[in-house]
N, C-alpha and C. Protein backbone atom coordinates (compact mmCIF):
# COMPACT_ATOMS: atom_id res chain seq x y z
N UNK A 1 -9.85 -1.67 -30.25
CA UNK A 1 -10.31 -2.18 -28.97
C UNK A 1 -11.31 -1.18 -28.37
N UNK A 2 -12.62 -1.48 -26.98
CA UNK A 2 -13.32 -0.83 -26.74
C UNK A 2 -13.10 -0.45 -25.51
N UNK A 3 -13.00 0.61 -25.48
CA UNK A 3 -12.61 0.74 -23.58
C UNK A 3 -13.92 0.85 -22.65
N UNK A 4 -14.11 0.93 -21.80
CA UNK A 4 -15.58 0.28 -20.72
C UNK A 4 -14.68 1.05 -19.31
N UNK A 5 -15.30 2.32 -18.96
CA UNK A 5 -15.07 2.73 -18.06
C UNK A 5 -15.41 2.36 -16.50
N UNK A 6 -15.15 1.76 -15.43
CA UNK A 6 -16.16 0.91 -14.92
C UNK A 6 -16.50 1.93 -13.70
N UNK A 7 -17.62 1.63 -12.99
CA UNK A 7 -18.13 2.60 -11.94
C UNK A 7 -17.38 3.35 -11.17
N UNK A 8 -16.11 2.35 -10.42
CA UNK A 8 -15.33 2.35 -9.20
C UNK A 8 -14.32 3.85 -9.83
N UNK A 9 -14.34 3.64 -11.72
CA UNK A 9 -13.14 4.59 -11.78
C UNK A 9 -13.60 5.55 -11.94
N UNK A 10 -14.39 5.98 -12.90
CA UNK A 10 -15.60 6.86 -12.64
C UNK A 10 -15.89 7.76 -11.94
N UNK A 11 -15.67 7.04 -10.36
CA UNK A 11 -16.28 7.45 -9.20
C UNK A 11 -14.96 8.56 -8.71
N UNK A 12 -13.64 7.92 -8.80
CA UNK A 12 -12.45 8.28 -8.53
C UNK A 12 -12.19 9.80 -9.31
N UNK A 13 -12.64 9.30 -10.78
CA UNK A 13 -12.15 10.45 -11.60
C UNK A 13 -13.40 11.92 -10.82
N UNK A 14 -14.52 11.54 -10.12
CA UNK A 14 -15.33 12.62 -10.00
C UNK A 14 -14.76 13.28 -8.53
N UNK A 15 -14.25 11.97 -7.59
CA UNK A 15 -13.42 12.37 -6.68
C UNK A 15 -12.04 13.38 -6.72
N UNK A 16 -11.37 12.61 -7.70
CA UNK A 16 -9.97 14.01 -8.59
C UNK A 16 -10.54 15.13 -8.94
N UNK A 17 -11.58 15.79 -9.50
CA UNK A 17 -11.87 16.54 -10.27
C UNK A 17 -12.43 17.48 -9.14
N UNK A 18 -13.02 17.36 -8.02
CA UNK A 18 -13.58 17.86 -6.89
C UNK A 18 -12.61 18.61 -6.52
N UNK A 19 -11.76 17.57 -5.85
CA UNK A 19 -10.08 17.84 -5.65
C UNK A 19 -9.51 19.01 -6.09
N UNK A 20 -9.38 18.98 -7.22
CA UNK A 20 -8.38 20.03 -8.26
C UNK A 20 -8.85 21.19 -8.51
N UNK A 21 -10.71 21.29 -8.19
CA UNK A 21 -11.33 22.12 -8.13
C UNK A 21 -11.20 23.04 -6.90
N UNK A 22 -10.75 22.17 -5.67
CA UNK A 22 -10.72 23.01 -5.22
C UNK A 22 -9.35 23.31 -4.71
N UNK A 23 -8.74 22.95 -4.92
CA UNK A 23 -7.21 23.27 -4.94
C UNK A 23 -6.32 23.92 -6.17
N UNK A 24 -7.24 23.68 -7.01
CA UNK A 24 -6.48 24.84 -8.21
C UNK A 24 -7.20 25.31 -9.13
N UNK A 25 -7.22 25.90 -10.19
CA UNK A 25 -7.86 26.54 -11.07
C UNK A 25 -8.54 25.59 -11.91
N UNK A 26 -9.86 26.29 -12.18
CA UNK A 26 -10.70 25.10 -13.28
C UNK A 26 -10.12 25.21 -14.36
N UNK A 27 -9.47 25.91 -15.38
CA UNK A 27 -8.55 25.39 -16.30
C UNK A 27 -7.67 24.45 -16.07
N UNK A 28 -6.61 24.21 -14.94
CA UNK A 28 -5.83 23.53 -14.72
C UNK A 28 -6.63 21.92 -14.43
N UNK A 29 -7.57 21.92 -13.31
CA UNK A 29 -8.65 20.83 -13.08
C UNK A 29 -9.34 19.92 -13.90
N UNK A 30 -9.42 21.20 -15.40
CA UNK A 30 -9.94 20.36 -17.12
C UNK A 30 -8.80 19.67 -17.44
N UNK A 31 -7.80 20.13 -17.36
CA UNK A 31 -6.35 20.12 -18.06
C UNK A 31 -6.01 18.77 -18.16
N UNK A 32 -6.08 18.67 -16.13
CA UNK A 32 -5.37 17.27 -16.01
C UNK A 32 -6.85 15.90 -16.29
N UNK A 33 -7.45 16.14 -15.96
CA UNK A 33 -9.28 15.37 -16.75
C UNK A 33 -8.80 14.75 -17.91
N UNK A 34 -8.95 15.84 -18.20
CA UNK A 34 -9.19 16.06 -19.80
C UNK A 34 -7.45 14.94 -20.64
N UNK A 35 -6.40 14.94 -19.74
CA UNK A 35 -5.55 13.85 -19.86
C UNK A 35 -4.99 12.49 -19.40
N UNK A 36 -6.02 12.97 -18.42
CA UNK A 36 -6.72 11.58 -17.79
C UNK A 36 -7.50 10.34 -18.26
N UNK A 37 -8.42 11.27 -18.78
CA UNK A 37 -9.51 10.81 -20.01
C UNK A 37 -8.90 10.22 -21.26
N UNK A 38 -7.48 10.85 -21.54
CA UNK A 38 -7.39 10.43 -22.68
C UNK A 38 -6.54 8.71 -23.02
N UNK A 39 -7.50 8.21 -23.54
CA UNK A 39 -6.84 6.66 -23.82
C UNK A 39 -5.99 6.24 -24.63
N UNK A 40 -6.06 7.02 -25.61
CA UNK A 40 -5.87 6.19 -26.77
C UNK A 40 -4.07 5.87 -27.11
N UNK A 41 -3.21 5.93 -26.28
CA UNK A 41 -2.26 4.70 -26.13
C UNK A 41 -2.70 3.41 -25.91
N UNK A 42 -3.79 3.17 -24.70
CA UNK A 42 -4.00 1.49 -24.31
C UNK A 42 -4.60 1.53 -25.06
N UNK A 43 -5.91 1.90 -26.28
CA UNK A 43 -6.43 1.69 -27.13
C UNK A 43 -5.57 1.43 -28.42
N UNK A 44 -4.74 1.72 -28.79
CA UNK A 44 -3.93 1.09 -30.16
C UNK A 44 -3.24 0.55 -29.52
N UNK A 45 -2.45 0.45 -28.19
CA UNK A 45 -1.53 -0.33 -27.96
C UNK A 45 -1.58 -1.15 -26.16
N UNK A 46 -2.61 -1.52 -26.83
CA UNK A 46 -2.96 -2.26 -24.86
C UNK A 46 -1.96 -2.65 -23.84
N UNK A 47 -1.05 -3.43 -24.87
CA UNK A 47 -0.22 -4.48 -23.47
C UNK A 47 0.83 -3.57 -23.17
N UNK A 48 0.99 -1.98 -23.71
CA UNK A 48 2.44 -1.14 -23.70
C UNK A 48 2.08 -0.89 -22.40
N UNK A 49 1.09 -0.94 -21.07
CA UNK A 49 1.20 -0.41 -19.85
C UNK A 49 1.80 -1.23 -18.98
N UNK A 50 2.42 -1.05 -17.89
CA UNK A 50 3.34 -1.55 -16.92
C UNK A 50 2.34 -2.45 -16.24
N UNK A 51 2.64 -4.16 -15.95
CA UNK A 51 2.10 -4.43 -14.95
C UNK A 51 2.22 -4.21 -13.80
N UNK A 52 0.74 -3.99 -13.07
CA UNK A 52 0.40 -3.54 -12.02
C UNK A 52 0.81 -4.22 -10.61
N UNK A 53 2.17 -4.51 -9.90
CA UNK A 53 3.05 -5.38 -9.27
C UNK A 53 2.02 -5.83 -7.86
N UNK A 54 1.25 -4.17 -7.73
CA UNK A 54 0.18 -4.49 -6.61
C UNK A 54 -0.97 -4.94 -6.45
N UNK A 55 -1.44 -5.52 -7.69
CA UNK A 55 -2.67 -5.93 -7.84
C UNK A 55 -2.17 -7.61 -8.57
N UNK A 56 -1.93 -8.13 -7.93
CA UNK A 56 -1.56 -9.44 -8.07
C UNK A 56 -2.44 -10.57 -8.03
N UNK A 57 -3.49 -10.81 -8.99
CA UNK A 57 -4.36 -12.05 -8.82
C UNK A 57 -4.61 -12.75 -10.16
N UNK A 58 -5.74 -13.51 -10.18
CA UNK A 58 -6.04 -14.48 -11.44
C UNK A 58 -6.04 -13.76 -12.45
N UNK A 59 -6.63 -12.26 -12.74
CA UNK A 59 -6.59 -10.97 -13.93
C UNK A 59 -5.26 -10.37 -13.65
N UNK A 60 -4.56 -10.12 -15.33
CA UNK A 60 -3.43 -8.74 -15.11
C UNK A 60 -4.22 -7.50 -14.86
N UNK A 61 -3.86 -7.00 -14.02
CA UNK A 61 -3.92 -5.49 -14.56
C UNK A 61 -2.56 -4.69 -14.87
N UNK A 62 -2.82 -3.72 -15.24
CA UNK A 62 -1.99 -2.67 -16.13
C UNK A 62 -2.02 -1.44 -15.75
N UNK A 63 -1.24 -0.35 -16.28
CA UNK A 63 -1.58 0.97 -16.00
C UNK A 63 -0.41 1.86 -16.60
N UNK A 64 -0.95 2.92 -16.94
CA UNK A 64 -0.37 3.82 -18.18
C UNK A 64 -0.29 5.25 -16.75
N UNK A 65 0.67 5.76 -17.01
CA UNK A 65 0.61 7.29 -15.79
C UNK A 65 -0.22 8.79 -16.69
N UNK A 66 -0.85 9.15 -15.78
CA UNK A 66 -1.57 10.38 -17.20
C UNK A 66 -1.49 11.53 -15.76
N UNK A 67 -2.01 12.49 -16.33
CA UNK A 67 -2.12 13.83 -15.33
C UNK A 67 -0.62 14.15 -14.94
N UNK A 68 -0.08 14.17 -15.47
CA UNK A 68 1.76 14.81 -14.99
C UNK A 68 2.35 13.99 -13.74
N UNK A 69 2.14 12.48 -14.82
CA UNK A 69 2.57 11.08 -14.39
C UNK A 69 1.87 11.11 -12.50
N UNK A 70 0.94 11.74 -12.02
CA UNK A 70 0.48 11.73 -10.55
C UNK A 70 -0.59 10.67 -10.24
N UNK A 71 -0.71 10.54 -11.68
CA UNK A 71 -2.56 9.41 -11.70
C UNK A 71 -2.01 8.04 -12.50
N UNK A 72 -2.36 6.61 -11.99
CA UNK A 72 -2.29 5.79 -12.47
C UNK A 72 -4.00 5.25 -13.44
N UNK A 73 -3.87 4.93 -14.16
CA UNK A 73 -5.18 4.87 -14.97
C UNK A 73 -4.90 2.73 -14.72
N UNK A 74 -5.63 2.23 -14.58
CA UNK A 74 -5.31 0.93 -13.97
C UNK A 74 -6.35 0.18 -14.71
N UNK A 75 -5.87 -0.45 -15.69
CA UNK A 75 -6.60 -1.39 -16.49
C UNK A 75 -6.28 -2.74 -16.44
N UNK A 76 -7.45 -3.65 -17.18
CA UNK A 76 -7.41 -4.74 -17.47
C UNK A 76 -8.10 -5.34 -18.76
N UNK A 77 -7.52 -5.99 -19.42
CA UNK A 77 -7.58 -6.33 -20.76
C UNK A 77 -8.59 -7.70 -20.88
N UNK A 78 -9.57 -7.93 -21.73
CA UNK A 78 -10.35 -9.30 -21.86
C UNK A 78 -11.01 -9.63 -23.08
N UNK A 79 -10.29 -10.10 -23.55
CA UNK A 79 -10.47 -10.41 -25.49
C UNK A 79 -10.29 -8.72 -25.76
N UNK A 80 -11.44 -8.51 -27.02
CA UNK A 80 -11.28 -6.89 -27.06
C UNK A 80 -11.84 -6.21 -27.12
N UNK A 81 -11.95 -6.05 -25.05
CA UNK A 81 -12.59 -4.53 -24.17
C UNK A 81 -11.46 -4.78 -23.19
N UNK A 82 -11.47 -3.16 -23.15
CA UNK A 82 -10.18 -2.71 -22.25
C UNK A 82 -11.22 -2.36 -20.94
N UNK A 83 -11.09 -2.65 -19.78
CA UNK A 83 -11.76 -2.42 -18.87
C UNK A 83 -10.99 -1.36 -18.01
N UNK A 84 -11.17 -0.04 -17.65
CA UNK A 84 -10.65 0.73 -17.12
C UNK A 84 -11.20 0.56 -15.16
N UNK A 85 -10.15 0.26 -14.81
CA UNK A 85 -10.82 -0.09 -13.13
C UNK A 85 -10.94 0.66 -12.29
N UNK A 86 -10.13 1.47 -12.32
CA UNK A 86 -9.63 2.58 -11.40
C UNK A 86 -8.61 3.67 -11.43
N UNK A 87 -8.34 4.76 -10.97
CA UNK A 87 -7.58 5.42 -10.88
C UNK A 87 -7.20 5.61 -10.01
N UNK A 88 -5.47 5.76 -9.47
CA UNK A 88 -4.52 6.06 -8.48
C UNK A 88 -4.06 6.86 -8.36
N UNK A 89 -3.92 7.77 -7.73
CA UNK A 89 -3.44 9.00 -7.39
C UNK A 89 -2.12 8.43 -6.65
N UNK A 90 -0.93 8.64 -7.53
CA UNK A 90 0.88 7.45 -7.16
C UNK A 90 0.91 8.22 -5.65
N UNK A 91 0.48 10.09 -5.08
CA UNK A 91 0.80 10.38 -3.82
C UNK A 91 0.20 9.81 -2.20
N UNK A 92 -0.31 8.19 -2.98
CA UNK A 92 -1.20 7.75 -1.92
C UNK A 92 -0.41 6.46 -1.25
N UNK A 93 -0.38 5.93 -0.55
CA UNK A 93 0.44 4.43 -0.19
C UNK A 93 -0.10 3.48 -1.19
N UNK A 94 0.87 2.56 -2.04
CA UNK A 94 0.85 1.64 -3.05
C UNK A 94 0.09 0.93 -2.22
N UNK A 95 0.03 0.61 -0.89
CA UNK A 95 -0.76 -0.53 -0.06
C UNK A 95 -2.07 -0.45 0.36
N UNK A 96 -2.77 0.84 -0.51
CA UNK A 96 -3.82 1.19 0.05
C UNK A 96 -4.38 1.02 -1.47
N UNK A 97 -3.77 0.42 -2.53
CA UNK A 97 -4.18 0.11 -4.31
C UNK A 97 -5.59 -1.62 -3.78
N UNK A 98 -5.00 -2.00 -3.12
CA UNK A 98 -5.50 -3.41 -2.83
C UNK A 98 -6.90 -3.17 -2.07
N UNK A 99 -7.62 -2.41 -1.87
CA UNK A 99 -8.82 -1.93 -1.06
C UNK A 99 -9.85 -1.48 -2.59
């Protein structure tokens, strides 16, 4: 399968990385990136992520926990490209996923 990073998450992951930069060490800041970044569970095994209970519409989405389970990686599946939508940071209100 092909994964397709899309802008919105992108944008998030440059937002985290700011973050961590400046709240903790740039080793630690790569660390969690750098396992953030990494796909390749939803890539051999797409449908193994939890549906996404808060994002409830005509598309599933999905999501696998990465960064020391703190980041939701929030996908959606369409024939075969994995569309990566966004990332959640779980220390934020679940009710603020829908924005």
């Amino acid at each position: 399968m092909k994964i397709i990073w899309t802008e919105p998450a992108l944008d998030e992951l440059v937002l985290i990385y700011q973050y961590l930069l400046d709240n903790t060490s740039v080793p630690v800041a790569k660390s969690i990136i750098e396992d953030v970044l990494n796909t390749s569970q939803i890539e051999s095994f797409p449908k193994s992520g939890t549906i996404e209970p808060n994002l409830k519409t005509s598309k599933e989405y999905r999501y696998i926990l990465r960064g020391s389970n703190r980041y939701k990686i929030i996908y959606r599946i369409e024939g075969k490209v994995i569309y990566i939508t966004d990332i959640f940071d779980c220390r934020k209100d679940p009710s603020s996923m829908k924005e």
